[in-house]
Protein backbone atom coordinates (compact mmCIF):
# COMPACT_ATOMS: atom_id res chain seq x y z
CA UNK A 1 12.68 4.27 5.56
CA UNK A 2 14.34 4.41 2.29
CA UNK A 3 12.01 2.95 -0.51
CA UNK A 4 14.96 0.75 -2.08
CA UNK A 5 15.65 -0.88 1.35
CA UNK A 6 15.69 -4.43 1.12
CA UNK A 7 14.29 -6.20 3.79
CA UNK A 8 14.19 -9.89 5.11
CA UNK A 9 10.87 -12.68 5.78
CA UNK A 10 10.73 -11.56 9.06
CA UNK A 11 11.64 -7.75 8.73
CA UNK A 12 8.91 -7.58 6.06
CA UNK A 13 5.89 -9.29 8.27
CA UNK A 14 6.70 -7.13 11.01
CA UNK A 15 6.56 -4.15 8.60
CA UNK A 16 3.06 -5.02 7.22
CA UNK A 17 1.62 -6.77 10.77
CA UNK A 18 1.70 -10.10 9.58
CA UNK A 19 3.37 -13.18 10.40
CA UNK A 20 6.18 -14.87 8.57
CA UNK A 21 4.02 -18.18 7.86
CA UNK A 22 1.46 -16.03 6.23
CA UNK A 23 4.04 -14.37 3.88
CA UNK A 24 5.17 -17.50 3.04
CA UNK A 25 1.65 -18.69 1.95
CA UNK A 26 1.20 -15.79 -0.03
CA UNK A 27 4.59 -16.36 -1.74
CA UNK A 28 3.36 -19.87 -2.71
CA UNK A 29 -0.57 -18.84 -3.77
CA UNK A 30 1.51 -16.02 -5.89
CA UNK A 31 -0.98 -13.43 -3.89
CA UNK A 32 1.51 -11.44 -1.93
CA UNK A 33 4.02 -8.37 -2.09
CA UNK A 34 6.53 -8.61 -4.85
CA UNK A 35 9.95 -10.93 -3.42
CA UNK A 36 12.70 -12.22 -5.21
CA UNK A 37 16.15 -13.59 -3.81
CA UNK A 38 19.38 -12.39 -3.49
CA UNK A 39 21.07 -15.16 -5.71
CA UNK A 40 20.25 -18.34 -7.54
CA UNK A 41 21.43 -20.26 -4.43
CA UNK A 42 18.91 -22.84 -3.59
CA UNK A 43 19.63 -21.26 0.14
CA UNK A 44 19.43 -17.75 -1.03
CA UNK A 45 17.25 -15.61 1.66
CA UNK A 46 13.79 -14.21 0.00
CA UNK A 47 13.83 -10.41 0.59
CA UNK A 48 11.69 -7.63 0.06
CA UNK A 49 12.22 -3.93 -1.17
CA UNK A 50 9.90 -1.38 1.12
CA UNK A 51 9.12 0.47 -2.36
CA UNK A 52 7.37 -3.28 -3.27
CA UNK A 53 5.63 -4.05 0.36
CA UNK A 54 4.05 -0.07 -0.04
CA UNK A 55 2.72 -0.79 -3.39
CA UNK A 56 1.41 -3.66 -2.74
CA UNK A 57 -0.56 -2.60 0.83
CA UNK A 58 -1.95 0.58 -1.56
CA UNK A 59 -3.32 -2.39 -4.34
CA UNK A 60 -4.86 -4.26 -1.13
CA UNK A 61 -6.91 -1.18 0.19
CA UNK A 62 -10.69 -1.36 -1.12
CA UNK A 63 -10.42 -5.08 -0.95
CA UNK A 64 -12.71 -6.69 1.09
């Protein structure tokens, strides 16, 4: 998959085998992948890039 694919909420739990409620928990404890939206739209779908969700799962790995 390319790295610089963006990816939505639900695209991104399936990618890292969680569900969509916990990345939304992480997004509000600030613990999670890196997200950001599309636009300033208060509507504006959170998204992912693959390069971030990667990085992120290598920080997690030791972590116990």
């Amino acid at each position: 998959m390319n790295p610089r694919a963006k990816l939505t909420v639900k695209q991104a739990a399936q990618y890292l085998h969680v569900s969509v409620s916990t990345l939304k928990r992480w997004r509000a404890d600030n613990t999670g992948p890196t997200w950001f939206k599309a636009t300033d739209a208060i509507n504006s779908p959170c998204l992912y890039e693959v390069a971030d969700l990667d990085r992120w799962v290598m920080m997690q790995k030791g972590k116990a």
